[in-house]
C-alpha atoms as a PDB file:
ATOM      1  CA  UNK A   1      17.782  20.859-102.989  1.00  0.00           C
ATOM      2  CA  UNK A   2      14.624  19.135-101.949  1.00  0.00           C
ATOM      3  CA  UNK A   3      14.656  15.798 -99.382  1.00  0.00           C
ATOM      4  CA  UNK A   4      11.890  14.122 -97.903  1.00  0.00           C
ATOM      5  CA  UNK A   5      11.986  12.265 -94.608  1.00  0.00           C
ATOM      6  CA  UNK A   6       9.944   9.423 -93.323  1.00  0.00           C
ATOM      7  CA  UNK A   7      11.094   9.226 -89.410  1.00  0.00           C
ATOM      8  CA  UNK A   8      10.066   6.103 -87.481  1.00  0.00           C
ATOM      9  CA  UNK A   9       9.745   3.689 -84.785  1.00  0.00           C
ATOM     10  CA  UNK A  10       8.399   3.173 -81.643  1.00  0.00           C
ATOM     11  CA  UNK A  11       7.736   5.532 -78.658  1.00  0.00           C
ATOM     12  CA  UNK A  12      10.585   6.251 -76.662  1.00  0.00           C
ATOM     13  CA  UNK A  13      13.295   5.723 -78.626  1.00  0.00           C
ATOM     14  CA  UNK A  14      13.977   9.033 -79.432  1.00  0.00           C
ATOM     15  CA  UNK A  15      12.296  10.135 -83.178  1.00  0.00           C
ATOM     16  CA  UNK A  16      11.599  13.074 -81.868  1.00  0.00           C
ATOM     17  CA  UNK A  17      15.102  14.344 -81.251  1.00  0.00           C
ATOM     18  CA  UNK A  18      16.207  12.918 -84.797  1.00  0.00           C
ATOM     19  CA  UNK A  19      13.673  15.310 -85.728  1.00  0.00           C
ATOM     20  CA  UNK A  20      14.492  18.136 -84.319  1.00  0.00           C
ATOM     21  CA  UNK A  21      18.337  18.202 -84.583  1.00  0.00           C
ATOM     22  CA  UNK A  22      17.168  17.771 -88.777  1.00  0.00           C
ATOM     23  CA  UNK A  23      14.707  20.762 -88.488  1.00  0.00           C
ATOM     24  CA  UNK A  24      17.482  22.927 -86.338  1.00  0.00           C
ATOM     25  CA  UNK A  25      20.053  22.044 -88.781  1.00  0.00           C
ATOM     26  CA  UNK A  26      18.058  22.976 -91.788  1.00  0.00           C
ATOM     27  CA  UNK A  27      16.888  26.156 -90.842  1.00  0.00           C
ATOM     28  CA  UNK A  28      20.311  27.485 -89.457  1.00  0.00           C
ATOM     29  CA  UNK A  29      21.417  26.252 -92.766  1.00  0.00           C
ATOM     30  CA  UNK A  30      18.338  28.868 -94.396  1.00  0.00           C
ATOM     31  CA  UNK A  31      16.295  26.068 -96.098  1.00  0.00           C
ATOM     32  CA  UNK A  32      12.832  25.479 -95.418  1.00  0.00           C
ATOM     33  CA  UNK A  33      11.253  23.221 -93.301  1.00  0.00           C
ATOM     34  CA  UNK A  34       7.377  21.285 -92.911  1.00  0.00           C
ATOM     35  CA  UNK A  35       7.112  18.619 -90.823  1.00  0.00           C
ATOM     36  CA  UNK A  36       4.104  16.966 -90.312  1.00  0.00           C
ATOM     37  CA  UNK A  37       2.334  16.320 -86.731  1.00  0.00           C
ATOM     38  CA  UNK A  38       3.516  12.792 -85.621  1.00  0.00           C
ATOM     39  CA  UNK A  39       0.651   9.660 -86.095  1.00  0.00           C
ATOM     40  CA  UNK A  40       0.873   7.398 -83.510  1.00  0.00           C
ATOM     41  CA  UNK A  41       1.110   6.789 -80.482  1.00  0.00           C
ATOM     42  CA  UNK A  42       3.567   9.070 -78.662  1.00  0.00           C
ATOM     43  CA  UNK A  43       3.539   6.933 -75.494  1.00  0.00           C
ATOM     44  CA  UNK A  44       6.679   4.221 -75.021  1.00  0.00           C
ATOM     45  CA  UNK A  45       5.723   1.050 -77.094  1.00  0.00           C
ATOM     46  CA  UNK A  46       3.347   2.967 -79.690  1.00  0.00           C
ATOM     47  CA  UNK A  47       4.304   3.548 -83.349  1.00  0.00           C
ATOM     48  CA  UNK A  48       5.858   6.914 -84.119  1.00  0.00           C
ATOM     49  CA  UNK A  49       5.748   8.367 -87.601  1.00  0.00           C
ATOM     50  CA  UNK A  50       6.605  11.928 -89.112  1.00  0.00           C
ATOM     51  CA  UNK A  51       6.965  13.555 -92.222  1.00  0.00           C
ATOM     52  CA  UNK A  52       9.836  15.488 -92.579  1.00  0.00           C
ATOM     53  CA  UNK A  53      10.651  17.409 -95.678  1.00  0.00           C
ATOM     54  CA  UNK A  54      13.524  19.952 -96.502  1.00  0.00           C
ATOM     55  CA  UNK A  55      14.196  22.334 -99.608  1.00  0.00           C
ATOM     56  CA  UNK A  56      15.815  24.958-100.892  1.00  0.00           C
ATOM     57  CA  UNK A  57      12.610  26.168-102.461  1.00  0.00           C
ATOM     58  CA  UNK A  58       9.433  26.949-100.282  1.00  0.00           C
ATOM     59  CA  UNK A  59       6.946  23.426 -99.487  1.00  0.00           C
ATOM     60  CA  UNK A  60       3.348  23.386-100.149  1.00  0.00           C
ATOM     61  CA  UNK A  61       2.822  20.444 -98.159  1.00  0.00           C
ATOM     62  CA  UNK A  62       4.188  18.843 -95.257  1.00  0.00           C
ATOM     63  CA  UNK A  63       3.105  15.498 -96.825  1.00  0.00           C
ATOM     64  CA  UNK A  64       5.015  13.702 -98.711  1.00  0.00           C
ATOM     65  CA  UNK A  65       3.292  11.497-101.488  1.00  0.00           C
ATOM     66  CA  UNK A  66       3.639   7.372-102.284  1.00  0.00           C
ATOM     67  CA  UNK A  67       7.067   6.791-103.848  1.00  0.00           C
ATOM     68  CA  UNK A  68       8.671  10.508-103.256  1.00  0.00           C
ATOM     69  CA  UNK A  69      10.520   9.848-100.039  1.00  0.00           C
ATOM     70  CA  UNK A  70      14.355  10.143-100.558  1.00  0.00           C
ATOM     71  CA  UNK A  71      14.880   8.447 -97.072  1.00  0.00           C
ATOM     72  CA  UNK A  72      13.393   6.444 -94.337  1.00  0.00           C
ATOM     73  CA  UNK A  73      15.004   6.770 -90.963  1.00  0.00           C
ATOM     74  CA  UNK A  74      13.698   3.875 -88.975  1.00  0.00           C
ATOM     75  CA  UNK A  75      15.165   2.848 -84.913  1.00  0.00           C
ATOM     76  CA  UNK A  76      13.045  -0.482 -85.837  1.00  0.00           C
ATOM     77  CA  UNK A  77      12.649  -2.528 -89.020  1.00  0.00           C
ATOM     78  CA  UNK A  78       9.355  -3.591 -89.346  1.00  0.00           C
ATOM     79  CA  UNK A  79       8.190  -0.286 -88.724  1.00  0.00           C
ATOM     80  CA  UNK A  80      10.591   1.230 -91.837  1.00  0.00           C
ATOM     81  CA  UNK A  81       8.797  -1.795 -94.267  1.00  0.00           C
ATOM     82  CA  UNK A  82       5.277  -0.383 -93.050  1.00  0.00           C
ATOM     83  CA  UNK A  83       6.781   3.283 -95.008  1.00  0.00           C
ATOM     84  CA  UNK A  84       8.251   1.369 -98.234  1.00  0.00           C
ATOM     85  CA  UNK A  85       5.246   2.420 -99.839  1.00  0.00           C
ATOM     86  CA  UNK A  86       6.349   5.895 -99.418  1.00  0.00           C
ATOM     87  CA  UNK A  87       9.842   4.970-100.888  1.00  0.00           C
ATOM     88  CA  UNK A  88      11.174   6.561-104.022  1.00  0.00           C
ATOM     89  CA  UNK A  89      12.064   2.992-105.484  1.00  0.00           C
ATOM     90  CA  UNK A  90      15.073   3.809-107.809  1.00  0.00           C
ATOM     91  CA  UNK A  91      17.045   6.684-105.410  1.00  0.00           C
ATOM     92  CA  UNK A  92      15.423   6.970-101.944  1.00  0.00           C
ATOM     93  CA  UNK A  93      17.153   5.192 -99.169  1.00  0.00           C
ATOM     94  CA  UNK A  94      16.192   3.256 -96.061  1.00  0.00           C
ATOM     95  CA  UNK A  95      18.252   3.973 -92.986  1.00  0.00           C
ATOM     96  CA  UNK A  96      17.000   1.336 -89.721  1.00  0.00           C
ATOM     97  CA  UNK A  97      18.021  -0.230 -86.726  1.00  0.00           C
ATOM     98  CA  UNK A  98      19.010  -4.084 -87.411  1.00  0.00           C
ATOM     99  CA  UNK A  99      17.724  -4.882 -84.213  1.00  0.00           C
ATOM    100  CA  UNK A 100      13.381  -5.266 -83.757  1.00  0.00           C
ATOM    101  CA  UNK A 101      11.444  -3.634 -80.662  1.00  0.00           C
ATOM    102  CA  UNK A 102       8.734  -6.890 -80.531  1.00  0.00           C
ATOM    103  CA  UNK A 103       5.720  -4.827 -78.767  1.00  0.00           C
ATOM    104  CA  UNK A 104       3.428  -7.123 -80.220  1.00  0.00           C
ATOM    105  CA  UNK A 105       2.758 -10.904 -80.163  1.00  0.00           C
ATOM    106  CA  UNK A 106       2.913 -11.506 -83.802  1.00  0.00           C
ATOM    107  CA  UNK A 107       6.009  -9.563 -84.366  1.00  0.00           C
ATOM    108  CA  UNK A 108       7.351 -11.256 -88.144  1.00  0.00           C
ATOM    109  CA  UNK A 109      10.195 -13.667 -88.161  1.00  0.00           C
ATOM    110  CA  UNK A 110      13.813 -11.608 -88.996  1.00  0.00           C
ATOM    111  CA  UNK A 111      14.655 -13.973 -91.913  1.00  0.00           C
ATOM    112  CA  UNK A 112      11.406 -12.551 -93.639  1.00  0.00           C
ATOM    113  CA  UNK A 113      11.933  -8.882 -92.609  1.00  0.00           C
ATOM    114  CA  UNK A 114      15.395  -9.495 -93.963  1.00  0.00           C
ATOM    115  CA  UNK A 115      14.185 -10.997 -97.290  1.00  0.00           C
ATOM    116  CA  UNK A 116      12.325  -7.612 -97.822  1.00  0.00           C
ATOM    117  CA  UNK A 117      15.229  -5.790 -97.243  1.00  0.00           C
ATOM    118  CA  UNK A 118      17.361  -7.264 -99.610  1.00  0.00           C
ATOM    119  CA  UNK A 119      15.057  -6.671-102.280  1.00  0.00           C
ATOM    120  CA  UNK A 120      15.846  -2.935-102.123  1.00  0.00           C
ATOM    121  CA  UNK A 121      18.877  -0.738-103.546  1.00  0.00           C
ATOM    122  CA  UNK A 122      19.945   1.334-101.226  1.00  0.00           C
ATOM    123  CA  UNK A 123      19.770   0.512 -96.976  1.00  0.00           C
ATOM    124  CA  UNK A 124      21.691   0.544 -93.878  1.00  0.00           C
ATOM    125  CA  UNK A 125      20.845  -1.720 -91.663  1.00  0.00           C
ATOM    126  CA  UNK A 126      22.714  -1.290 -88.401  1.00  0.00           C
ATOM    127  CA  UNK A 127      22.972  -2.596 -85.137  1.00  0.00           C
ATOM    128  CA  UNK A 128      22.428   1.215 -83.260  1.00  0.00           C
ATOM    129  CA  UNK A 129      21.581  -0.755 -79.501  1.00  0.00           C
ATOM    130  CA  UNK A 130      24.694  -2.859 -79.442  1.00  0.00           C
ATOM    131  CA  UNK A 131      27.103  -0.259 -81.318  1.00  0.00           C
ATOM    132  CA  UNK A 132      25.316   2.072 -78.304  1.00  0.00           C
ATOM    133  CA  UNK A 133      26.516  -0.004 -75.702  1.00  0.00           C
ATOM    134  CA  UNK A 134      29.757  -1.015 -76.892  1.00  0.00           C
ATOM    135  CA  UNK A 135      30.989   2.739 -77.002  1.00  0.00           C
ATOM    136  CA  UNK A 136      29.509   3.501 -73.707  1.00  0.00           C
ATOM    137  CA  UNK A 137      27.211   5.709 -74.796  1.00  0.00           C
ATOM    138  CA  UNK A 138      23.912   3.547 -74.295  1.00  0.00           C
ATOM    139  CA  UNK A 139      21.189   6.464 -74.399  1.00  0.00           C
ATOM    140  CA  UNK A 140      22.207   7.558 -77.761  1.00  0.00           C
ATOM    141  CA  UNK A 141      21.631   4.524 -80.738  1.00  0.00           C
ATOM    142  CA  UNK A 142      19.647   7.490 -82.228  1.00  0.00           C
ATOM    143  CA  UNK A 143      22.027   9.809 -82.789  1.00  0.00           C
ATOM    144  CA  UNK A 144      24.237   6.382 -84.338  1.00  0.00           C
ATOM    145  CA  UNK A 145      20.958   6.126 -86.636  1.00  0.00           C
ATOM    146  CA  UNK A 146      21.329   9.765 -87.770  1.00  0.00           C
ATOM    147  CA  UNK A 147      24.861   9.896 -87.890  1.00  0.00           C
ATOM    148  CA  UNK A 148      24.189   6.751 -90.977  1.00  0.00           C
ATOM    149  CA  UNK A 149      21.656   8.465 -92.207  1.00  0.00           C
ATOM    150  CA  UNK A 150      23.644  11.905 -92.638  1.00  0.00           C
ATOM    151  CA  UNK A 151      25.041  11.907 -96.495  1.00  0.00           C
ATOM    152  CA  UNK A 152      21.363  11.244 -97.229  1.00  0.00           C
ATOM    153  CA  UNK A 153      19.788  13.975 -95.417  1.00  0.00           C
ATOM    154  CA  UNK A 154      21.496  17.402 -98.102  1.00  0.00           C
ATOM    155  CA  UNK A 155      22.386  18.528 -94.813  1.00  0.00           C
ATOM    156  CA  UNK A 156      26.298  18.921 -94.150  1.00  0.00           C
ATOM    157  CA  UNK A 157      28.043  17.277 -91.120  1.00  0.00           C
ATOM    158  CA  UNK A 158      28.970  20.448 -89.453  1.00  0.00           C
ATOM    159  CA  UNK A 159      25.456  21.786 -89.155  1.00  0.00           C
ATOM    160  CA  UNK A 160      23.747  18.355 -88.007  1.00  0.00           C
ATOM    161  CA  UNK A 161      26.376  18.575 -85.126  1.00  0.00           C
ATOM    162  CA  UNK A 162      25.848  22.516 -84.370  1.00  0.00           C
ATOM    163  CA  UNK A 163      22.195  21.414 -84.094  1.00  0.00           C
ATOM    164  CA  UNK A 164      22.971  18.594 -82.111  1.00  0.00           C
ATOM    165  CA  UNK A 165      24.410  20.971 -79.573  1.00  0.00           C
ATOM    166  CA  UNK A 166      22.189  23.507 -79.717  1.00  0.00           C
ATOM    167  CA  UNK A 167      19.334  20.981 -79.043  1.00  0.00           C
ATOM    168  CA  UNK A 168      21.253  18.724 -76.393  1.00  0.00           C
ATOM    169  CA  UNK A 169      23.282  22.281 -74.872  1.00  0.00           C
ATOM    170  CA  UNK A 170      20.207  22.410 -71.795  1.00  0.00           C
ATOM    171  CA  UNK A 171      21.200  18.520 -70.490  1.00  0.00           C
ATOM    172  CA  UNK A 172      25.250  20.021 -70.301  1.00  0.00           C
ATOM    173  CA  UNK A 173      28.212  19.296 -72.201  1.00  0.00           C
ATOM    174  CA  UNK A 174      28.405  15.420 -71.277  1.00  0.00           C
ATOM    175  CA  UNK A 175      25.591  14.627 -72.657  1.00  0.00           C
ATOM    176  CA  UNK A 176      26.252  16.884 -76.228  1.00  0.00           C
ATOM    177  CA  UNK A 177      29.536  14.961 -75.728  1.00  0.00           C
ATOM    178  CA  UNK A 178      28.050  11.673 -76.045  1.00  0.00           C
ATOM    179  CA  UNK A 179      25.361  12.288 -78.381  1.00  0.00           C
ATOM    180  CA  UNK A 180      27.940  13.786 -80.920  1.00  0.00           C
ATOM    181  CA  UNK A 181      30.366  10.464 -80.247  1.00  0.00           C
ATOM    182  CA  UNK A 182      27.446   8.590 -80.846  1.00  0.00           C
ATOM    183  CA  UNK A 183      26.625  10.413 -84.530  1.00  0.00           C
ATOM    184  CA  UNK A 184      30.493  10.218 -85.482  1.00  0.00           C
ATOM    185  CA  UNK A 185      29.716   6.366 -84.705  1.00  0.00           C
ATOM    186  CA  UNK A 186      27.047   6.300 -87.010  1.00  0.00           C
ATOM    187  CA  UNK A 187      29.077   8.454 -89.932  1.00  0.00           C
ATOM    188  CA  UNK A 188      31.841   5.708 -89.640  1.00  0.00           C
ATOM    189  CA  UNK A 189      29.218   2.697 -89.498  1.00  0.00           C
ATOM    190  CA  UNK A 190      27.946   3.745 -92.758  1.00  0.00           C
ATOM    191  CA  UNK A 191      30.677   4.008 -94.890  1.00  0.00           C
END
């Protein structure tokens, strides 16, 4: 089992905790982790990108090369077409928010980011912010975006909610509450 994991976005919406609820998930589930430091700017409104990768077998490098990742988790579009490069062309998949952050002034026109996305096999593109909002649980389109991304990930439902829990347990049971209604969201969204 090997799966490599291009996380991204902007600052502040919560790539970090994507992250980490993948990392706790794998390692409870005895597979090994790298993860590489993120590149960006960490800051709300800066691009966020990490490596992520996950095996059964030990990692060299917590790198991943030009056309090996098997997913790209994006909370903002643009940002997921700045990885495609990254993008294993024929099986990797592209998991993003449908919905653009515009931090900067020449932001691309949807119809064009759309265009690019319908060249590719295998996305999701899903509306995490208003899906968010509509269930009431407004601080959590992330865990929607990793709740779509799940079956891609190797990494069974029942563990990526343990680790949600045992990541979110410190904010109290509401919040765990809504974070896992907000992944069950995303599971159903991306069927």
């Amino acid at each position: 089992m090997k799966t490599d994991i291009i996380l991204c976005g902007v600052g502040g919406q919560g790539i970090l905790s994507i992250a980490t609820i993948i990392g706790e998930a794998a390692i409870k589930d005895g597979l090994y982790i790298k993860q590489a430091e993120v590149h960006g700017m960490s800051q709300r409104g800066g691009d966020v990108q990490s490596n992520l990768r996950i095996s059964s077998e030990p990692i060299n490098s917590d790198l991943i090369a030009e056309g090996q990742a098997d997913v790209i988790i994006s909370m903002e579009p643009m940002e997921a077409l700045r990885y495609l490069p990254y993008l294993n062309k024929k099986t990797g998949w592209i998991i993003t928010s449908s919905v653009p952050f515009v931090n900067i002034p020449n932001y691309p026109d949807m119809d064009k980011i759309k265009e690019e996305y319908s060249k590719l096999n295998n996305v999701v593109f899903i509306d995490i912010e208003q899906l968010a909002k509509d269930n009431n649980v407004p601080r959590s389109a992330n865990m929607i975006l990793l709740g779509a991304a799940q079956k891609s990930l190797g990494i069974g439902y029942e563990e990526i909610k343990a680790a949600l829990g045992r990541v979110f347990a410190r904010k109290g049971e509401e919040v765990v509450n809504a974070n896992i209604k907000a992944l069950n969201i995303g599971i159903s969204e991306s069927k």
